[in-house]
PDB file of N, CA and C in Angstrom:
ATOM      1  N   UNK A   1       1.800 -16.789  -4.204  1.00  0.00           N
ATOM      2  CA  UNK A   1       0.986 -15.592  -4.063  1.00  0.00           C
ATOM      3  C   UNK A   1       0.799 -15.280  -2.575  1.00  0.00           C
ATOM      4  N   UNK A   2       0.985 -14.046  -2.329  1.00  0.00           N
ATOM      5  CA  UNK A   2       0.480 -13.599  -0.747  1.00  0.00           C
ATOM      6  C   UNK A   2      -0.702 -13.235  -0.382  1.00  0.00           C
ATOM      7  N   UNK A   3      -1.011 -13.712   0.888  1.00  0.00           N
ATOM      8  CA  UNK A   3      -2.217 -13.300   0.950  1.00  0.00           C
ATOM      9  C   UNK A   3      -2.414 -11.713   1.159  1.00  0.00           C
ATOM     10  N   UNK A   4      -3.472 -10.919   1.275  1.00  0.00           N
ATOM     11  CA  UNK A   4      -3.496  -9.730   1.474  1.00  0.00           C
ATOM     12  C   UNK A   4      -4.244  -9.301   2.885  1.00  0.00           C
ATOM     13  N   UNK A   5      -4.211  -8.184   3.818  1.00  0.00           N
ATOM     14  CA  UNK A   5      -4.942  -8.115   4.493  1.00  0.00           C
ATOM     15  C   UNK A   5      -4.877  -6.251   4.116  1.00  0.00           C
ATOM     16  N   UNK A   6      -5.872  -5.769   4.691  1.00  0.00           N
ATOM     17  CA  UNK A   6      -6.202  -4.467   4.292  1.00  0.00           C
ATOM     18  C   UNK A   6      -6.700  -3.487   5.697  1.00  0.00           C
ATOM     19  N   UNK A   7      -6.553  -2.824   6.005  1.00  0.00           N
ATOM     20  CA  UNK A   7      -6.651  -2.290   7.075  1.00  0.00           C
ATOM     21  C   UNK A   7      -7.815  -1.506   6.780  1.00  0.00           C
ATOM     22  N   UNK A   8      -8.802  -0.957   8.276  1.00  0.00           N
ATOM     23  CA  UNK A   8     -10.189  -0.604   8.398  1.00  0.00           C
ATOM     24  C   UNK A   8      -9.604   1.354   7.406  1.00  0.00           C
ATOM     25  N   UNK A   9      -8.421   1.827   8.161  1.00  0.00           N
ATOM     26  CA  UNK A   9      -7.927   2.827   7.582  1.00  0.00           C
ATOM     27  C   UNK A   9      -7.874   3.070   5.905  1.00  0.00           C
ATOM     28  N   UNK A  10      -7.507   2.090   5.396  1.00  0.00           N
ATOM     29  CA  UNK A  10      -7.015   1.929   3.902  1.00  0.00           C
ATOM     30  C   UNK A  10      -8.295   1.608   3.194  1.00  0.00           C
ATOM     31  N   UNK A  11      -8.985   0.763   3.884  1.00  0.00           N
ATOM     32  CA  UNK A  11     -10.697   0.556   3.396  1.00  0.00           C
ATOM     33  C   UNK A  11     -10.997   1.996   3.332  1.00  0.00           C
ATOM     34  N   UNK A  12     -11.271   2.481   4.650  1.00  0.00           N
ATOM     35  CA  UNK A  12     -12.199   4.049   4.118  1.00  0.00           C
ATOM     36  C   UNK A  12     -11.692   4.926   3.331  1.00  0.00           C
ATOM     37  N   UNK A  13     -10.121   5.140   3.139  1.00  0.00           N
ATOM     38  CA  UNK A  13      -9.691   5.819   1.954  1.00  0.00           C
ATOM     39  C   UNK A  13     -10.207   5.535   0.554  1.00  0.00           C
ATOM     40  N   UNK A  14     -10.176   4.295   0.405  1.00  0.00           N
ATOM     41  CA  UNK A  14     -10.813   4.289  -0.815  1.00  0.00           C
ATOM     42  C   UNK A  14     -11.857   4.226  -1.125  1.00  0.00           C
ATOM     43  N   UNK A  15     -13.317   4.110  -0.418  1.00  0.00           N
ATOM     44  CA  UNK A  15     -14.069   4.351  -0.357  1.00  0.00           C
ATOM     45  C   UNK A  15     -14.645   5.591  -0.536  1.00  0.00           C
ATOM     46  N   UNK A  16     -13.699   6.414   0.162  1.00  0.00           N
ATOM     47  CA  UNK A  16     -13.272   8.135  -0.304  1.00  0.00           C
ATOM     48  C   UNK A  16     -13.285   9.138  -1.709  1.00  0.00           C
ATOM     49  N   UNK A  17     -12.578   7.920  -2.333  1.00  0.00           N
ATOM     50  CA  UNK A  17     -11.907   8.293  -3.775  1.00  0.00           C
ATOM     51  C   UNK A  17     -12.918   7.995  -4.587  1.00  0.00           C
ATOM     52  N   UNK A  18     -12.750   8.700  -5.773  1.00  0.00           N
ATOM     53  CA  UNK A  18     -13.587   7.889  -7.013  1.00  0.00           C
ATOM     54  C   UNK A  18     -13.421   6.945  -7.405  1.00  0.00           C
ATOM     55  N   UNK A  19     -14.116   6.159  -8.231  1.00  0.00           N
ATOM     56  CA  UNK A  19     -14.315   5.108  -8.505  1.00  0.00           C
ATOM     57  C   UNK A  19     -12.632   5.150  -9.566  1.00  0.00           C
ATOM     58  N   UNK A  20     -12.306   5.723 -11.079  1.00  0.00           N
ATOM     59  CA  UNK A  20     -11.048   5.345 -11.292  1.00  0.00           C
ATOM     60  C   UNK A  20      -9.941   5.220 -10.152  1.00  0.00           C
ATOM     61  N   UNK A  21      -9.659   6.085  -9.433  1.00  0.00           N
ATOM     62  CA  UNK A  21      -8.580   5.841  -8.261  1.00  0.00           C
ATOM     63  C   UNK A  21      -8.720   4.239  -7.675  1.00  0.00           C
ATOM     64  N   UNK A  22     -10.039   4.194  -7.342  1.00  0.00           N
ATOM     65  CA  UNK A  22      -9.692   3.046  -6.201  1.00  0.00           C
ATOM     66  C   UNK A  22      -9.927   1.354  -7.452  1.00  0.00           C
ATOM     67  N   UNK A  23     -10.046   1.758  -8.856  1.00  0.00           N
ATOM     68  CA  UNK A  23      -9.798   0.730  -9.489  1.00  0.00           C
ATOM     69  C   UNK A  23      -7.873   0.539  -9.396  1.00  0.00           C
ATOM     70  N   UNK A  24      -7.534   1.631 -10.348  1.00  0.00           N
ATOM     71  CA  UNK A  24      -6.275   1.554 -10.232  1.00  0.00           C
ATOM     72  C   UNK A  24      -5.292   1.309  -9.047  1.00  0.00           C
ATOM     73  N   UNK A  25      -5.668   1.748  -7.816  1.00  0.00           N
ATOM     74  CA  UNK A  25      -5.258   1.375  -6.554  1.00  0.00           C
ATOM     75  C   UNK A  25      -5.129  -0.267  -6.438  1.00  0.00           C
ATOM     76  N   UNK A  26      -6.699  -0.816  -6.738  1.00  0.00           N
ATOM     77  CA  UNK A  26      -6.689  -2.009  -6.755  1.00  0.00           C
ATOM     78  C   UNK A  26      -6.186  -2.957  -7.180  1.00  0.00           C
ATOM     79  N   UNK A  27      -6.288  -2.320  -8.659  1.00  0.00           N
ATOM     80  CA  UNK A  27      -4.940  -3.336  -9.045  1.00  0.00           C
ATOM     81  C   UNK A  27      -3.587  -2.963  -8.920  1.00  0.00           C
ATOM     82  N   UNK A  28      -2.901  -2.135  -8.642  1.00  0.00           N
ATOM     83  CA  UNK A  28      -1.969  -1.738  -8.048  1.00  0.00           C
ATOM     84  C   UNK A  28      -1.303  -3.575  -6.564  1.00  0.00           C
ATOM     85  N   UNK A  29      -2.167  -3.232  -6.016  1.00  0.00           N
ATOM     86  CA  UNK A  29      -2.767  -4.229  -4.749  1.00  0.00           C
ATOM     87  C   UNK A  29      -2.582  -5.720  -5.394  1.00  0.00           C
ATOM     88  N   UNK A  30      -3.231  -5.732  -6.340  1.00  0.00           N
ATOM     89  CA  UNK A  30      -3.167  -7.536  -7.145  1.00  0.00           C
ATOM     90  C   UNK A  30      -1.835  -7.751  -7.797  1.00  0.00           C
ATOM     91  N   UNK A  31      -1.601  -6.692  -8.232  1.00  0.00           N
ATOM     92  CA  UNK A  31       0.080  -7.166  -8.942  1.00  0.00           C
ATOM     93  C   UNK A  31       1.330  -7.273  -7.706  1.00  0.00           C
ATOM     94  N   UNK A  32       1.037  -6.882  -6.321  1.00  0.00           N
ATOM     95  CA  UNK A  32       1.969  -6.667  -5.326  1.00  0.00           C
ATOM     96  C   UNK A  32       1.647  -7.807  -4.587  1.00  0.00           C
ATOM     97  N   UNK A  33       0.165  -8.711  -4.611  1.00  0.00           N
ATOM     98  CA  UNK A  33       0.246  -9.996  -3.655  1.00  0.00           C
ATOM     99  C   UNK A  33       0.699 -11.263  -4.833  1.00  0.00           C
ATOM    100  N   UNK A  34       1.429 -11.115  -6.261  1.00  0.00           N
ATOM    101  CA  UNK A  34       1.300 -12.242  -6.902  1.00  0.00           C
ATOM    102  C   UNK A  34       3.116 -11.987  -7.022  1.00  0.00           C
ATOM    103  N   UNK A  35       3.818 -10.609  -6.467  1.00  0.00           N
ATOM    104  CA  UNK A  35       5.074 -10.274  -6.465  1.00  0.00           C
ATOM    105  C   UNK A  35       5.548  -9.037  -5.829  1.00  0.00           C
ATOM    106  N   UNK A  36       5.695  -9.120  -4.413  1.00  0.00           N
ATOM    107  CA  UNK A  36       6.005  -8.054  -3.503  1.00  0.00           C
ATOM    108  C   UNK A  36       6.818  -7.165  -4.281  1.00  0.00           C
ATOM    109  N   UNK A  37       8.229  -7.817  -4.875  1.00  0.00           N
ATOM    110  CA  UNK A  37       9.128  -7.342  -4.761  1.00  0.00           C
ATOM    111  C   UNK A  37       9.022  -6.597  -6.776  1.00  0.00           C
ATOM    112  N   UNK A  38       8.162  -7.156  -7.263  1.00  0.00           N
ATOM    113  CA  UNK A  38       8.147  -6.152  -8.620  1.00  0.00           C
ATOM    114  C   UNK A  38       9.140  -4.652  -8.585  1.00  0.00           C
ATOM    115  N   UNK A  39       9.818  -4.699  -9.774  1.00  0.00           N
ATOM    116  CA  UNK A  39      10.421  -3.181 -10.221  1.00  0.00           C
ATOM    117  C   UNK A  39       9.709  -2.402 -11.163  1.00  0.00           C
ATOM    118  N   UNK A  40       8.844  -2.963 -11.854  1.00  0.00           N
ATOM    119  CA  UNK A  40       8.173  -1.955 -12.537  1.00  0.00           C
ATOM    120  C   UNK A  40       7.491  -0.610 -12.063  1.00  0.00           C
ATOM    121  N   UNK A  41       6.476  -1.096 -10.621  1.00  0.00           N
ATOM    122  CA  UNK A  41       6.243  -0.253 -10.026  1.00  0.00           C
ATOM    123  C   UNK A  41       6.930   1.061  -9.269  1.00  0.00           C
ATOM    124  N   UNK A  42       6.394   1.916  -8.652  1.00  0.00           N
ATOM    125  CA  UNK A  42       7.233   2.868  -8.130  1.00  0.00           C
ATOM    126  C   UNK A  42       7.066   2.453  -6.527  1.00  0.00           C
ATOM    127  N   UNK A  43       7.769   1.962  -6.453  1.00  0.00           N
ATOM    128  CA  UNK A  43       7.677   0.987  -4.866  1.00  0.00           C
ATOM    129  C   UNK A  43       9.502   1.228  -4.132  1.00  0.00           C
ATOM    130  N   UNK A  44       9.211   2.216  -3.011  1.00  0.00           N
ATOM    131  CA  UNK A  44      10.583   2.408  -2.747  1.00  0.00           C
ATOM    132  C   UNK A  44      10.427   1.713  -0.559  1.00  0.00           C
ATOM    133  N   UNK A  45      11.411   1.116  -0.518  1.00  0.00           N
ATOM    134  CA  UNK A  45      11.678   0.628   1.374  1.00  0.00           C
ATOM    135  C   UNK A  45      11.663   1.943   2.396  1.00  0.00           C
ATOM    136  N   UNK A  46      10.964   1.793   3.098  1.00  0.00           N
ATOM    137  CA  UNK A  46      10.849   2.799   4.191  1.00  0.00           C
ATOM    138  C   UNK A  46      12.104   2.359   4.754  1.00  0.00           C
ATOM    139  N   UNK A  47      12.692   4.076   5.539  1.00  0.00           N
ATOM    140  CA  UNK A  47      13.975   4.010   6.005  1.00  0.00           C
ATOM    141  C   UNK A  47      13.469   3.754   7.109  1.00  0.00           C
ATOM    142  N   UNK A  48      14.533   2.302   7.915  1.00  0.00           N
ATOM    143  CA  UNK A  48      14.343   2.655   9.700  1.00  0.00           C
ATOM    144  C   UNK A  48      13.390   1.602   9.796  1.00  0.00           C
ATOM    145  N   UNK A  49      12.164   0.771   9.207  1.00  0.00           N
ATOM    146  CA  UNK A  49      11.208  -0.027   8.885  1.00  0.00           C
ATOM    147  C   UNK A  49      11.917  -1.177   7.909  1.00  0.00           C
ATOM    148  N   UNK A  50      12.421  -2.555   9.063  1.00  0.00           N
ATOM    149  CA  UNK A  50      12.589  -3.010   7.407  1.00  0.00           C
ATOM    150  C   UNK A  50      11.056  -3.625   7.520  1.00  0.00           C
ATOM    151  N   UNK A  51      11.108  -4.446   6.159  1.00  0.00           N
ATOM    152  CA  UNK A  51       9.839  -5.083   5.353  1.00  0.00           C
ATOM    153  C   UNK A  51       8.657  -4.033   5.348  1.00  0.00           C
ATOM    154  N   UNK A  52       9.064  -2.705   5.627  1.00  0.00           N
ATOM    155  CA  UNK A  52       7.938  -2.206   5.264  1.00  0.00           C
ATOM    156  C   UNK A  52       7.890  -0.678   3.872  1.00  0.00           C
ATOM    157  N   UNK A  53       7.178  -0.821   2.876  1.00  0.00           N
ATOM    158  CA  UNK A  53       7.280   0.030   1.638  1.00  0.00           C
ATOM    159  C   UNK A  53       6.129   0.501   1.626  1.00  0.00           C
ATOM    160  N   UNK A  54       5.949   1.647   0.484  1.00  0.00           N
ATOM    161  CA  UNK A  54       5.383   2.571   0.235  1.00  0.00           C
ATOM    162  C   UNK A  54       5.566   2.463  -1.339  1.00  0.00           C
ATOM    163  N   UNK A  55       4.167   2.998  -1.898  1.00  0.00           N
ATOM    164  CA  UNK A  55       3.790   2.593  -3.056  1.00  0.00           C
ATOM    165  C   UNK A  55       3.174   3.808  -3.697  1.00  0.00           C
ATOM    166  N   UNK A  56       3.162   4.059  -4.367  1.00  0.00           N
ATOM    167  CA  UNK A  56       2.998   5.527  -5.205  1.00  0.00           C
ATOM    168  C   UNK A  56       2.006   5.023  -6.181  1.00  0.00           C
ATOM    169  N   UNK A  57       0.871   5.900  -6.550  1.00  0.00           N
ATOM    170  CA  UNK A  57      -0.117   5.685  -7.498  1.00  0.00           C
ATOM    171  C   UNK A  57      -0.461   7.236  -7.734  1.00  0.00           C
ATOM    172  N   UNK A  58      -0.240   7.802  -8.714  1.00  0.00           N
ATOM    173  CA  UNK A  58      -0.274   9.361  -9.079  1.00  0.00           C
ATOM    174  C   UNK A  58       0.226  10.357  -7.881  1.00  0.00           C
ATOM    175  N   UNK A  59      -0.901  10.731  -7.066  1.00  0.00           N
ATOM    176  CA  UNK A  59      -1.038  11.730  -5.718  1.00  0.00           C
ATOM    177  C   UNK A  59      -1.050  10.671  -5.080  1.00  0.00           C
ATOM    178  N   UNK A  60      -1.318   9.989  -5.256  1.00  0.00           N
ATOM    179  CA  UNK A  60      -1.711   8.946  -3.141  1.00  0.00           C
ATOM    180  C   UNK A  60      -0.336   8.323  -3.173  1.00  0.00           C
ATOM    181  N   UNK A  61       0.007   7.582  -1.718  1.00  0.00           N
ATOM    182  CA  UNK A  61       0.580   6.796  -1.340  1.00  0.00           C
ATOM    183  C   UNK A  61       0.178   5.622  -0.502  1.00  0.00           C
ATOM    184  N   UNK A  62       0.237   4.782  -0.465  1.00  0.00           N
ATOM    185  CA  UNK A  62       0.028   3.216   0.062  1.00  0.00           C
ATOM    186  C   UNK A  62       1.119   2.350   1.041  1.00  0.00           C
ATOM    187  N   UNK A  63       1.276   2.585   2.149  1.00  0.00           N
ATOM    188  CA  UNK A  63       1.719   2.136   2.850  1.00  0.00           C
ATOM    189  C   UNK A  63       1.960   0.818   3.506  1.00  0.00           C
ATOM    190  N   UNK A  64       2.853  -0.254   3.449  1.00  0.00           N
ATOM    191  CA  UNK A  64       2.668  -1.512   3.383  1.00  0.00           C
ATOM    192  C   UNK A  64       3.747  -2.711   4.236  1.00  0.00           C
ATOM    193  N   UNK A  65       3.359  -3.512   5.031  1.00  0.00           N
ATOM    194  CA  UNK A  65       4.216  -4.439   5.667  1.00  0.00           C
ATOM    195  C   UNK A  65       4.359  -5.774   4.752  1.00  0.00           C
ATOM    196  N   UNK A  66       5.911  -6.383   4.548  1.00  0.00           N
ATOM    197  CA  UNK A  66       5.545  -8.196   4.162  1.00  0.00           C
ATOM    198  C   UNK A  66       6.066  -8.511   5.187  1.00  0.00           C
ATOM    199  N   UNK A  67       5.251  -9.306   5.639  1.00  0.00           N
ATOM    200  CA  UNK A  67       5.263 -10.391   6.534  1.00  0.00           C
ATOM    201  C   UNK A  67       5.609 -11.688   6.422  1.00  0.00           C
ATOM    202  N   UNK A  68       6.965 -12.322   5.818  1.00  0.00           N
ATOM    203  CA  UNK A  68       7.461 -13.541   4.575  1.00  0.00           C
ATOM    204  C   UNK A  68       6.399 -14.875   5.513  1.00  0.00           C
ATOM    205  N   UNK A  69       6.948 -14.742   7.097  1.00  0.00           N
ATOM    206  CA  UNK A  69       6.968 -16.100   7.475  1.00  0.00           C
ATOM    207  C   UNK A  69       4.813 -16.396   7.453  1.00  0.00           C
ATOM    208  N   UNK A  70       4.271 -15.255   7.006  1.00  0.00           N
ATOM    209  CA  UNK A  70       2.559 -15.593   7.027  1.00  0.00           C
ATOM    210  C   UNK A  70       2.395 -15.659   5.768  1.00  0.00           C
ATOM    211  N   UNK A  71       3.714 -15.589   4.666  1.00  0.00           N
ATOM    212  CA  UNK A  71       3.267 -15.091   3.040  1.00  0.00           C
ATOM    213  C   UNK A  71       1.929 -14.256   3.161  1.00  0.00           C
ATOM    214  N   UNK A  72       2.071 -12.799   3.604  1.00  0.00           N
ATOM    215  CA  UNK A  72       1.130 -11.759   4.199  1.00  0.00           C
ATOM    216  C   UNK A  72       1.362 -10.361   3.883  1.00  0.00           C
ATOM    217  N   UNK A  73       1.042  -9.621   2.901  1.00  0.00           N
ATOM    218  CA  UNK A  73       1.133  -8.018   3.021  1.00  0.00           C
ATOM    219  C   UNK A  73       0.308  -7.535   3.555  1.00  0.00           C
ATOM    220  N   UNK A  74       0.607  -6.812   4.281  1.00  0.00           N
ATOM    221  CA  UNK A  74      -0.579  -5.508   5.452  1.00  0.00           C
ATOM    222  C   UNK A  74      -0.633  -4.537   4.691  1.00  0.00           C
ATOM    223  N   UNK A  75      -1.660  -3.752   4.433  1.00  0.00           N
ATOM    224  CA  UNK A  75      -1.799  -2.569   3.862  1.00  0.00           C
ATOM    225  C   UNK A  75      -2.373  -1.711   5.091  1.00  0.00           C
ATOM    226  N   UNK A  76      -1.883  -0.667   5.280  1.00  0.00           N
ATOM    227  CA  UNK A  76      -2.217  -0.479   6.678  1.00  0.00           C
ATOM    228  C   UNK A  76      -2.095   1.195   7.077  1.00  0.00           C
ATOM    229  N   UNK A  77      -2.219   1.665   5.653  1.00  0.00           N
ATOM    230  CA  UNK A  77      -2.032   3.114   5.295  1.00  0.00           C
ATOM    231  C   UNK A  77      -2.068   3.497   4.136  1.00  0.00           C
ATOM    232  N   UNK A  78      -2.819   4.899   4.146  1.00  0.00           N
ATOM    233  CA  UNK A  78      -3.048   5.468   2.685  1.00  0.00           C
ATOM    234  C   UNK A  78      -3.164   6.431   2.760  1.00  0.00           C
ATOM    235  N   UNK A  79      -2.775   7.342   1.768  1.00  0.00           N
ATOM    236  CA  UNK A  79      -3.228   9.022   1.681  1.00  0.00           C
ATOM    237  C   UNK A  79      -2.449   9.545   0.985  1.00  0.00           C
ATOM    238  N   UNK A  80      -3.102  11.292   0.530  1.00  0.00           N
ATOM    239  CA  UNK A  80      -1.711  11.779   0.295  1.00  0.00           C
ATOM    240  C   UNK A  80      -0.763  11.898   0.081  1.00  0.00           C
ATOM    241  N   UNK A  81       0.262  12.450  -1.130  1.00  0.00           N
ATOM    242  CA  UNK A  81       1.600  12.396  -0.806  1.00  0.00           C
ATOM    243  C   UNK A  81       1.999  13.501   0.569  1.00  0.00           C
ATOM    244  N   UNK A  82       1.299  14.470   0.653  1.00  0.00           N
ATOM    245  CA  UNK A  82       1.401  15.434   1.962  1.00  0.00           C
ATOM    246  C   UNK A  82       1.279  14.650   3.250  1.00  0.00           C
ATOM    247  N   UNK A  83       0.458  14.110   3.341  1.00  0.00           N
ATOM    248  CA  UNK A  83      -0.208  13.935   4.713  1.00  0.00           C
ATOM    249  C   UNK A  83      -0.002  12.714   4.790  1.00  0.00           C
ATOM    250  N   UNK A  84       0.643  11.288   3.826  1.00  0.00           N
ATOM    251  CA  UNK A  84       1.067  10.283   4.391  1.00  0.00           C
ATOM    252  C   UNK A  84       1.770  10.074   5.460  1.00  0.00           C
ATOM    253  N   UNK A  85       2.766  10.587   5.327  1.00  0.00           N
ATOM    254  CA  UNK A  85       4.627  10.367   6.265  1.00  0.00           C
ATOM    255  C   UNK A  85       3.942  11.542   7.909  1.00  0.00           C
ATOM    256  N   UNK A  86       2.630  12.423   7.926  1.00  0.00           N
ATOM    257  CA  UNK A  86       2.286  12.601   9.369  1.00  0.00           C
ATOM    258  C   UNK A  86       2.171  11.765  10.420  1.00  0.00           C
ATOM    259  N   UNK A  87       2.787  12.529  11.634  1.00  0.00           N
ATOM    260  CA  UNK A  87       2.302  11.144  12.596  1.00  0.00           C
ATOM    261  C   UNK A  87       0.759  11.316  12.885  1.00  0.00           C
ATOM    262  N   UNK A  88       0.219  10.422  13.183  1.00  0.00           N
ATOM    263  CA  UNK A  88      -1.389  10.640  13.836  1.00  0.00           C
ATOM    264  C   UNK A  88      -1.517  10.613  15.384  1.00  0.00           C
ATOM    265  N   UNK A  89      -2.178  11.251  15.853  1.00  0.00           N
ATOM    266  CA  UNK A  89      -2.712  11.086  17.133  1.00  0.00           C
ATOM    267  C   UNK A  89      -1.484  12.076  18.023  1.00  0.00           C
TER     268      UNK A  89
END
């Protein structure tokens, strides 16, 4: 199992959302630290980024690093299917 870490960004998104979203999000989150690499999900590799994917849950997207040699996923982005793939700043 990997550990998880969650970013201050990805915290306030869901904090954002209603309460169904950020259940389903969540577990979304528990089935991806007990098996990164699951196919069931809709989990496709960012181009240009390796080890890093993007995760689909209705409208949102979830943005994500594995890190093998910390057994570690970063979650480290969320939003939107619009406004994910923006740059910030």
């Amino acid at each position: 199992m990997y550990k998880i870490e969650i970013s201050k960004s990805v915290e306030k998104f869901l904090k954002s959302r209603n309460r169904n979203v950020q259940i389903k999000i969540s577990k979304m989150i528990d089935v991806i630290s007990v098996n990164p690499f699951i196919t069931n999900l809709d989990i496709k590799e960012l181009k240009g980024n390796k080890n890093h994917y993007r995760l689909r849950v209705g409208k949102y997207r979830i943005l994500y690093e594995i890190i093998d040699e910390k057994i570690l996923i970063y979650f480290y982005k969320a939003d939107s299917r619009g406004d994910i793939y923006k740059k910030s700043g």
